[in-house]
N, C-alpha and C. Protein backbone atom coordinates (compact mmCIF):
# COMPACT_ATOMS: atom_id res chain seq x y z
N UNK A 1 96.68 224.00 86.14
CA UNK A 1 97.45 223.67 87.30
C UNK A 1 96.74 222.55 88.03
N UNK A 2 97.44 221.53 88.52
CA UNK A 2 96.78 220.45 89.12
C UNK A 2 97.41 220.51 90.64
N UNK A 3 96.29 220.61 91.72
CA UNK A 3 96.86 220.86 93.13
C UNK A 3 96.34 219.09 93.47
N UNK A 4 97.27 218.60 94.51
CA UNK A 4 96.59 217.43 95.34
C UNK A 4 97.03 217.33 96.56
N UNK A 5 96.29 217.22 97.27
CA UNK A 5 96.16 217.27 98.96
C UNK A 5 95.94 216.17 99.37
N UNK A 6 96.03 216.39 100.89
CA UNK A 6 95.62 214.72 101.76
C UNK A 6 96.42 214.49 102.87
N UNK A 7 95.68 213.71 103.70
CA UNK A 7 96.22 213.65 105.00
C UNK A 7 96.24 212.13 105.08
N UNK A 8 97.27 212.17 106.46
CA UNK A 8 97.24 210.92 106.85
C UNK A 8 97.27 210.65 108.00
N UNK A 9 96.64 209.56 108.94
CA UNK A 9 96.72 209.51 109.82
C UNK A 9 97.19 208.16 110.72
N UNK A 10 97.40 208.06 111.58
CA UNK A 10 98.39 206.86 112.06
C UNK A 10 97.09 206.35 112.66
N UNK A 11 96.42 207.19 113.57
CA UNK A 11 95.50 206.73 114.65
C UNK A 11 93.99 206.78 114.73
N UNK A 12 93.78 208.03 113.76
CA UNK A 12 93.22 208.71 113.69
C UNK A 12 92.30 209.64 114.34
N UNK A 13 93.82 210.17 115.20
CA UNK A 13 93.64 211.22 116.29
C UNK A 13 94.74 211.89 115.87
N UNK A 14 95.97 211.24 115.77
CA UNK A 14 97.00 211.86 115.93
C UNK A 14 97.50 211.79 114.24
N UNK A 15 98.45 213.03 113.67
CA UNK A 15 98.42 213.35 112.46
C UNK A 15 100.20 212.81 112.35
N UNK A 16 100.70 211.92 111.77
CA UNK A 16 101.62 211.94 111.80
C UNK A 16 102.36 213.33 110.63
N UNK A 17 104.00 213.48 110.92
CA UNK A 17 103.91 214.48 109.81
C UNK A 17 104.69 213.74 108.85
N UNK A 18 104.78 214.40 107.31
CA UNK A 18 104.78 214.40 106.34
C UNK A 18 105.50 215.15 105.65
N UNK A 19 106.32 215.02 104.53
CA UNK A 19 107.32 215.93 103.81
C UNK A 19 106.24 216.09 102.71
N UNK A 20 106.17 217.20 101.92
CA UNK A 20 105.71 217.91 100.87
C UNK A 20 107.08 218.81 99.83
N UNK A 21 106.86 217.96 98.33
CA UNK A 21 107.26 218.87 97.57
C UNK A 21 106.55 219.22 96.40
N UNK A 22 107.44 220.44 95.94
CA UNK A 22 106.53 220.49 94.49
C UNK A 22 107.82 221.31 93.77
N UNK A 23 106.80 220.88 92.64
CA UNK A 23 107.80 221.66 91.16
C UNK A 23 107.01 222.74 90.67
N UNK A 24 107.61 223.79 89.67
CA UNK A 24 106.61 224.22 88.80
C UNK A 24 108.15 224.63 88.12
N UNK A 25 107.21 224.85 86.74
CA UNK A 25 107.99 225.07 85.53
C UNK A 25 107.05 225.41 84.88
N UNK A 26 107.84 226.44 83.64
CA UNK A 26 107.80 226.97 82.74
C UNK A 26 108.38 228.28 82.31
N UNK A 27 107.93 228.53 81.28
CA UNK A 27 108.78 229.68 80.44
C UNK A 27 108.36 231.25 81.01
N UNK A 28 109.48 232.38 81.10
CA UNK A 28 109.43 233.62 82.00
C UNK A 28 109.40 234.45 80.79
N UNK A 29 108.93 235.75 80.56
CA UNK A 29 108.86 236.62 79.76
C UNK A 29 109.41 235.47 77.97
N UNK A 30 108.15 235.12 77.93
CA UNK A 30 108.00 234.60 76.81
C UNK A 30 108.43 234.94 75.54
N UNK A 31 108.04 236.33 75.58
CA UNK A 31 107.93 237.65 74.16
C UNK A 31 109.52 237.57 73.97
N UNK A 32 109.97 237.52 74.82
CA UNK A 32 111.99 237.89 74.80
C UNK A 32 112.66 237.09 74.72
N UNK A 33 112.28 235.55 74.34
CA UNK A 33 112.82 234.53 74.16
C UNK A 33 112.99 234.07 72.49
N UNK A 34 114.11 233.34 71.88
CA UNK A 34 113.81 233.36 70.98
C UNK A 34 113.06 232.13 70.35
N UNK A 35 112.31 232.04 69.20
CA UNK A 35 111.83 231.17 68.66
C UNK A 35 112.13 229.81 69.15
N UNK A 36 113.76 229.76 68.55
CA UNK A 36 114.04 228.45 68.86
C UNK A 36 114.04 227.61 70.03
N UNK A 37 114.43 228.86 71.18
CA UNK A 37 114.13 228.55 72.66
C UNK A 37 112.89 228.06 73.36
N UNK A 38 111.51 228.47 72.35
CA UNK A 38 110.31 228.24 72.74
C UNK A 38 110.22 226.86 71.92
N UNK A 39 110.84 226.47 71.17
CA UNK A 39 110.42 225.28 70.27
C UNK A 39 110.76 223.83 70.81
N UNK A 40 112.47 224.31 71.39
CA UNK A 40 112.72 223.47 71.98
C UNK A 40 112.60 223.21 73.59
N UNK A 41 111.92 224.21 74.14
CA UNK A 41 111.06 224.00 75.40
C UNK A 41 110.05 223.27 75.01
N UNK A 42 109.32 223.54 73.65
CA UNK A 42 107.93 222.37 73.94
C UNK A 42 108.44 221.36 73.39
N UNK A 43 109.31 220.85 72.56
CA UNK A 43 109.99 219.48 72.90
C UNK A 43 109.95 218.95 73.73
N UNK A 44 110.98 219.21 74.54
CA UNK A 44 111.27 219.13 75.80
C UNK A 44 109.61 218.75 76.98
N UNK A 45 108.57 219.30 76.47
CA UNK A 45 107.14 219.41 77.23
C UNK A 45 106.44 217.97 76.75
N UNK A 46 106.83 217.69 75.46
CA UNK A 46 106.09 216.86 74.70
C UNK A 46 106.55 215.42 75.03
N UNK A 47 107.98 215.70 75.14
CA UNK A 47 108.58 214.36 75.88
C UNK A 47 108.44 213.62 77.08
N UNK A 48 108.38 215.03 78.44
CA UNK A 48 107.71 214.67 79.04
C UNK A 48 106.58 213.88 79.21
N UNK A 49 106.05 214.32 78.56
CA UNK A 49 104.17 213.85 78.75
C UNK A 49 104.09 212.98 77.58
N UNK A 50 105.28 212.19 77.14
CA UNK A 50 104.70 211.05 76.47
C UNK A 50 104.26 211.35 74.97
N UNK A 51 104.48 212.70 74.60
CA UNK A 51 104.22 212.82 72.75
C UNK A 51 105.39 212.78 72.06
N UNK A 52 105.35 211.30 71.68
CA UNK A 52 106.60 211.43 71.05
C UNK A 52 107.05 211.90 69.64
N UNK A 53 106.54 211.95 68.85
CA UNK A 53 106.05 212.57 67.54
C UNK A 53 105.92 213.70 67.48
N UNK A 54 105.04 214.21 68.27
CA UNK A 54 105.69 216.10 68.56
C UNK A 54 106.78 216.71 68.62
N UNK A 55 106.94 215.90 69.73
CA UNK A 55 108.17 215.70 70.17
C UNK A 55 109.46 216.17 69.47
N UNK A 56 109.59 214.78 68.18
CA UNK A 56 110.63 214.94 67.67
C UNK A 56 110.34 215.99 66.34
N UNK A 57 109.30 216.01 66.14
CA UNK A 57 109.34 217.14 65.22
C UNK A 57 109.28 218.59 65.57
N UNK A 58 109.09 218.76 66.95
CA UNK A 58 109.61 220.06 67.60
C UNK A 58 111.04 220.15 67.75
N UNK A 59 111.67 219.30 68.06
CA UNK A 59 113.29 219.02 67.96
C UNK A 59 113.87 219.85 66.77
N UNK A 60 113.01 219.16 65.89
CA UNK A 60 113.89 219.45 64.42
C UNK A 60 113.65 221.31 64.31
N UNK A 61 112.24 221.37 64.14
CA UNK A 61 112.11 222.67 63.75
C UNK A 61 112.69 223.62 64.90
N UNK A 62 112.83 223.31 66.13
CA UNK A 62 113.59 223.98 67.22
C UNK A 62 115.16 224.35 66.86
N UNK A 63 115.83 222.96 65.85
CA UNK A 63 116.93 222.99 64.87
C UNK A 63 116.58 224.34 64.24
N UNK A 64 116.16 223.77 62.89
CA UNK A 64 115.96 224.57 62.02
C UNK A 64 116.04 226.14 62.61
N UNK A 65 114.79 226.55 63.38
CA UNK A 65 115.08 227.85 63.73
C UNK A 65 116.20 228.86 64.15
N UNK A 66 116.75 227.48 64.94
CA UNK A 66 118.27 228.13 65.95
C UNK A 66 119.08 228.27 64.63
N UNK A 67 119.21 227.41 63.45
CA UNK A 67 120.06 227.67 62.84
C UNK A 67 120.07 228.83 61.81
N UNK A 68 118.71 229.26 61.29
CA UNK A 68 118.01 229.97 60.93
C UNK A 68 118.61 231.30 61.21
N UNK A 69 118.53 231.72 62.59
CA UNK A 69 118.56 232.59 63.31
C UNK A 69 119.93 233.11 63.31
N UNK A 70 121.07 231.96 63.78
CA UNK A 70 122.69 232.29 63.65
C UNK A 70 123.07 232.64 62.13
N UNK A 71 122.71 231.82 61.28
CA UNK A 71 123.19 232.10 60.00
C UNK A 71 122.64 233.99 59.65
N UNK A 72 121.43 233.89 59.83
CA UNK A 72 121.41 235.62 59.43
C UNK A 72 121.61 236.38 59.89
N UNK A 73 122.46 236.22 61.01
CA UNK A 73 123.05 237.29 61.95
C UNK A 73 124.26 237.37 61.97
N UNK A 74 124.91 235.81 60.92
CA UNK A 74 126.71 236.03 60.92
C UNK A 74 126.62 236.26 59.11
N UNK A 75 125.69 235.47 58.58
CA UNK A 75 125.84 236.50 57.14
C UNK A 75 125.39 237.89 57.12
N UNK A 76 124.76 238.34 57.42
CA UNK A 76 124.27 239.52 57.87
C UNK A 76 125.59 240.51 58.18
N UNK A 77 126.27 240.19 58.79
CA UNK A 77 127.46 240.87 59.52
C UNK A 77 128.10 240.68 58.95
N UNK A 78 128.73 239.79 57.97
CA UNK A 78 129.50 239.57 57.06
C UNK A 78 129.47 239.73 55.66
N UNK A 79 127.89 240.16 54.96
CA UNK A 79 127.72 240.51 53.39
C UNK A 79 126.57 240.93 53.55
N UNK A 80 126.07 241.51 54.78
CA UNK A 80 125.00 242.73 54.42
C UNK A 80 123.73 241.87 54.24
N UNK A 81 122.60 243.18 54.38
CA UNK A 81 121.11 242.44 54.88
C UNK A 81 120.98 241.69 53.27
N UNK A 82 120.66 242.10 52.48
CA UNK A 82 120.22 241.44 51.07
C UNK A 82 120.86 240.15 50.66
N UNK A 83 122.23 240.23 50.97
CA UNK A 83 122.85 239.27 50.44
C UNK A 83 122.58 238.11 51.64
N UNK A 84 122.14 238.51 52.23
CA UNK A 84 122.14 237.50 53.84
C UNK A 84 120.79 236.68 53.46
N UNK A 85 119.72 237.84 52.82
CA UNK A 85 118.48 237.28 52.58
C UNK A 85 118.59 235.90 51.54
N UNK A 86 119.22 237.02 50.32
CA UNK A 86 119.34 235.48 49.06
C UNK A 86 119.96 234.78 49.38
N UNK A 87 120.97 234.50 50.29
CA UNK A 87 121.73 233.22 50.69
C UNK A 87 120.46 232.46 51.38
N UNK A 88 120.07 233.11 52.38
CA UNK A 88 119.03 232.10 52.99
C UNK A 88 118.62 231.49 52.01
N UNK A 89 117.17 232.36 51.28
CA UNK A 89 116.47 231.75 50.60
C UNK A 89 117.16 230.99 49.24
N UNK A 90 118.18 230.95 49.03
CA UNK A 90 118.53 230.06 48.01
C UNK A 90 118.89 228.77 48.51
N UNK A 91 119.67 228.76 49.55
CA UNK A 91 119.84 227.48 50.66
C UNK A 91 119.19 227.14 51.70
N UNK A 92 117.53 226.86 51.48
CA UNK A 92 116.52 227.03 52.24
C UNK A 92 116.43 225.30 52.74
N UNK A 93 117.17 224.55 52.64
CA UNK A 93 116.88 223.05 53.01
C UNK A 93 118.22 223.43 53.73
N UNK A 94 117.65 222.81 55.10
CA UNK A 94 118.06 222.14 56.07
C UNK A 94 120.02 221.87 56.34
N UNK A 95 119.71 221.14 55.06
CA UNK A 95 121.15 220.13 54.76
C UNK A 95 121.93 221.27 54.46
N UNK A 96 121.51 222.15 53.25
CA UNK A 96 122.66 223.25 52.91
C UNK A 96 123.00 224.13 54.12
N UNK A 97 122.20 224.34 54.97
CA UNK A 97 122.61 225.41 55.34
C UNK A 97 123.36 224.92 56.47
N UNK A 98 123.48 223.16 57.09
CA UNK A 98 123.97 222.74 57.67
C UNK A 98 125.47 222.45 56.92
N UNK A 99 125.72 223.07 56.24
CA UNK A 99 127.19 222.45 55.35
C UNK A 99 127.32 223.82 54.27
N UNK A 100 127.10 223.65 53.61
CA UNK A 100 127.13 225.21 52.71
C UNK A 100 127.62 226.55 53.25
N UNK A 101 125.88 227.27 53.68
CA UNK A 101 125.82 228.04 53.80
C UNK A 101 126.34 228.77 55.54
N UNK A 102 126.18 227.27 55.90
CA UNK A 102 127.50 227.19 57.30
C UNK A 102 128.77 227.91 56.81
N UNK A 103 129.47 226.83 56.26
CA UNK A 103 130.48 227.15 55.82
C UNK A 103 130.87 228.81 55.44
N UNK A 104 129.83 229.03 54.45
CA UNK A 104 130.28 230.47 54.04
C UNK A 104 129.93 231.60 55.45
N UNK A 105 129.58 230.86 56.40
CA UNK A 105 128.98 232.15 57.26
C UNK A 105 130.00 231.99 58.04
N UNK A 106 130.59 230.63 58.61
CA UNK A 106 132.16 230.69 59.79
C UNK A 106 133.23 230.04 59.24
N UNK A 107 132.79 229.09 58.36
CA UNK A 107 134.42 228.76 57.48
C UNK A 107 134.76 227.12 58.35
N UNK A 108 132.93 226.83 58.93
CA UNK A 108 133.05 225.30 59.67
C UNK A 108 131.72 224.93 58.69
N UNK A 109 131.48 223.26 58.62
CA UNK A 109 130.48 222.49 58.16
C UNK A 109 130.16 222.08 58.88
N UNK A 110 128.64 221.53 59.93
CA UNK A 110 128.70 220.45 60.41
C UNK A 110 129.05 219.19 60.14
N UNK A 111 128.64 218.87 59.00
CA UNK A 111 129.90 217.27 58.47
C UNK A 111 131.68 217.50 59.03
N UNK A 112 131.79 218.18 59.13
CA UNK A 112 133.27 218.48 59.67
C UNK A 112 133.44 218.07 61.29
N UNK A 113 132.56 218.16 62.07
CA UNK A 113 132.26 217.28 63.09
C UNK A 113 131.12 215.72 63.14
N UNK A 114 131.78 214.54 62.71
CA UNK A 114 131.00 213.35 62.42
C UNK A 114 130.51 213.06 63.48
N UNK A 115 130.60 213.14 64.86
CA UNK A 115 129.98 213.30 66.44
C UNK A 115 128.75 214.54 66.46
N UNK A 116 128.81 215.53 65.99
CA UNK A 116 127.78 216.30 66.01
C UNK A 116 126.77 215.79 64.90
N UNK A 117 127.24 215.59 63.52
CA UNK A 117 126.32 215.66 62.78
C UNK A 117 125.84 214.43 62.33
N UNK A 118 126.33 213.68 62.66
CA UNK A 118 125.59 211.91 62.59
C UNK A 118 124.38 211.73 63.37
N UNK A 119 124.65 211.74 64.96
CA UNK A 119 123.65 212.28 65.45
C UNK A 119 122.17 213.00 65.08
N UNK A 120 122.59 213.92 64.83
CA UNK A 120 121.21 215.18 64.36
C UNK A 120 121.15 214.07 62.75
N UNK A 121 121.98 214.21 62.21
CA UNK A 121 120.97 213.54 60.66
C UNK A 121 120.51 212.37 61.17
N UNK A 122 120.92 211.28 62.14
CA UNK A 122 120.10 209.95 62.37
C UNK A 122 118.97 209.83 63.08
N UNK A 123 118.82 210.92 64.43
CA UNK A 123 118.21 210.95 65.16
C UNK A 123 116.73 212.04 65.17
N UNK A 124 117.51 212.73 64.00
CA UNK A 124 116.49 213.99 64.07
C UNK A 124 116.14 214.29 62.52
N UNK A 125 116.96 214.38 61.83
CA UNK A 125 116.95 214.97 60.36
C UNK A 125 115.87 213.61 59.32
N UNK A 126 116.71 212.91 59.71
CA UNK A 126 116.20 211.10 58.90
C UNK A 126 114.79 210.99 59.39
N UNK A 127 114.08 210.92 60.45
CA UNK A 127 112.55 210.46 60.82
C UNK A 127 112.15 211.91 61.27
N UNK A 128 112.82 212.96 60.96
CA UNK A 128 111.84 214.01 60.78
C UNK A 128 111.35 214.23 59.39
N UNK A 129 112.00 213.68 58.42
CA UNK A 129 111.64 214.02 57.29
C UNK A 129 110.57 212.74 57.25
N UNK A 130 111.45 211.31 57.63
CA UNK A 130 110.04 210.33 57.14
C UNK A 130 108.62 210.63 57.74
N UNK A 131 108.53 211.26 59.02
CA UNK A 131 107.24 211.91 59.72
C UNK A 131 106.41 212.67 58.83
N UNK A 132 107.47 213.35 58.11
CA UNK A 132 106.36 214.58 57.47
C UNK A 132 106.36 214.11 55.69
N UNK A 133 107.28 213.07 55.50
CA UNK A 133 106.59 212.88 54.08
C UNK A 133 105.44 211.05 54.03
N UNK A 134 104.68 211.30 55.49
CA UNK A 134 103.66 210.49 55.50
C UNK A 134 104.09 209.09 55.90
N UNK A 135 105.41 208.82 56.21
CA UNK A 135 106.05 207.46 56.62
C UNK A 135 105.29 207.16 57.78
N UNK A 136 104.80 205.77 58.30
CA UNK A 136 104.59 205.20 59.53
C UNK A 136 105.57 204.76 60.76
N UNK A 137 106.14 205.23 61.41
CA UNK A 137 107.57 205.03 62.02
C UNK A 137 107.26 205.01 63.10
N UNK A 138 107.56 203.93 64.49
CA UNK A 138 107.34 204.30 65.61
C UNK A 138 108.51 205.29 66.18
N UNK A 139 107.92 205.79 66.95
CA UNK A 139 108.96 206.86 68.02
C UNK A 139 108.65 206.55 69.18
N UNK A 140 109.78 206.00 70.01
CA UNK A 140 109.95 205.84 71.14
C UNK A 140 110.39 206.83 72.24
N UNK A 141 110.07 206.57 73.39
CA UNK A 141 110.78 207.44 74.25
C UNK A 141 112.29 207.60 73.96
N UNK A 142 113.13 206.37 73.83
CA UNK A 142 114.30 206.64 73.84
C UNK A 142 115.05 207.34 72.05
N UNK A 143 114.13 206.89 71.57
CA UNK A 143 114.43 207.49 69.70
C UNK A 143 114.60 209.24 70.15
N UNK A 144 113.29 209.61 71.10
CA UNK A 144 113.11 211.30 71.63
C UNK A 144 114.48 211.89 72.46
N UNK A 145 114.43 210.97 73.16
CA UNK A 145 115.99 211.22 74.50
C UNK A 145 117.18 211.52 73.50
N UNK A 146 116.99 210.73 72.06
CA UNK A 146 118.41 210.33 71.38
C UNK A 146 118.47 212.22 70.52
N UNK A 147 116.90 212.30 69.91
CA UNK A 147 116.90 213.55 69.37
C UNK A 147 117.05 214.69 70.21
N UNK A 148 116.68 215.11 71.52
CA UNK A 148 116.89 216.18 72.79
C UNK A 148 118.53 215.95 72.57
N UNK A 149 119.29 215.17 72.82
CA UNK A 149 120.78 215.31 72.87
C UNK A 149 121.09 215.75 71.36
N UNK A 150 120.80 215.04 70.31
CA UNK A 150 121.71 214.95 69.41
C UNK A 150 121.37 216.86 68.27
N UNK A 151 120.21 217.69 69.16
CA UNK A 151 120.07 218.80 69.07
C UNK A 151 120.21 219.49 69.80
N UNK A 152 120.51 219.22 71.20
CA UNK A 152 121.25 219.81 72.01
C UNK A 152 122.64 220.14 71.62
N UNK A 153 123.52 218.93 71.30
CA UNK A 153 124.65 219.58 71.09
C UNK A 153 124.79 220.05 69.91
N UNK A 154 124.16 219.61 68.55
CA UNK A 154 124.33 220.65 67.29
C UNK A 154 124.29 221.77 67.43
N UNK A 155 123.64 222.20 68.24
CA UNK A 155 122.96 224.12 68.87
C UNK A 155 124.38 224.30 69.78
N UNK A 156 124.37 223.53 70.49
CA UNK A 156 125.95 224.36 71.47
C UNK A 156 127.43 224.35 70.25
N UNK A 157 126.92 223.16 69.86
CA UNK A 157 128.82 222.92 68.70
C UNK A 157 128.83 224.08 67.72
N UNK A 158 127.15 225.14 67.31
CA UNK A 158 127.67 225.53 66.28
C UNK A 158 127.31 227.53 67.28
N UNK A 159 126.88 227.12 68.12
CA UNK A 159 127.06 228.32 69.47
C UNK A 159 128.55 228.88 69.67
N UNK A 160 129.22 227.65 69.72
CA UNK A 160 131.19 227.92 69.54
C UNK A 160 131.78 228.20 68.89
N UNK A 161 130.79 228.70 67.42
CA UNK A 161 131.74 229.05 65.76
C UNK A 161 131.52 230.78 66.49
N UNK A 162 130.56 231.29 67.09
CA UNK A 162 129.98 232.47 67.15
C UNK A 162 131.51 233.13 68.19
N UNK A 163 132.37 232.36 68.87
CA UNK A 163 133.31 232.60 70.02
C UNK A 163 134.48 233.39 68.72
């Protein structure tokens, strides 16, 4: 926690006054939140403070998880724990389960929305992968701003198959 104080004075007798604010943030009963919620809070932390590379690779896996998470809870409900399992693990990349194994879980693809999923594959999917297979890529603040939205709304667009 960083506190900073200080006065000021006009005369230095007399104190003129002064407005004071402050923020604080962060995450409340941690344990009860899910994965993805904590992933994409430290996104969200990393951006702030200028890591942009964290950043966006917290984005993605903040993806990944959320989607992770919906798919085995609507296959799950729909063909039972085992079969929920081998679907995962057979459609364990990203892409399938964004189109595939989507599909078989609500009967939507994200490619079926070109506004949702252009986005997330340009902004998030494309230089998250060049990040982690050793590419040199700058990331900018605004490349980060582009990935916070363009996984923001993939997570709400596919939040609305669950309605």
């Amino acid at each position: 926690m960083l506190i900073l104080a200080g006065r000021y004075e006009v005369d230095g007798n007399t104190p003129k006054a002064v407005a004071v604010s402050w923020s604080v943030y962060g995450l409340i009963s941690i344990a009860d939140l899910p994965a993805w919620f904590i992933q994409f809070y430290a996104a969200a932390t990393h951006l702030v403070n200028g890591l942009y590379k964290p950043a966006l690779l917290d984005y993605a896996v903040a993806f990944e998880l959320f989607l992770e998470s919906f798919l085995r809870m609507k296959l799950t409900a729909r063909f039972g724990t085992i079969h929920a399992e081998y679907l995962l693990r057979k459609g364990w990349r990203v892409e399938d389960r964004c189109k595939d194994i989507l599909q078989l879980a609500t009967g939507h693809r994200m490619t079926d929305r070109n506004d949702v999923f252009q986005p997330w594959d340009i902004f998030v999917r494309r230089p998250r992968n060049e990040l982690a297979h050793g590419q040199r890529i700058d990331i900018d603040n605004i490349a980060v701003e582009s990935a916070h939205q363009a996984t923001y709304q993939a997570i709400r667009w596919i939040e609305t198959l669950d309605e």
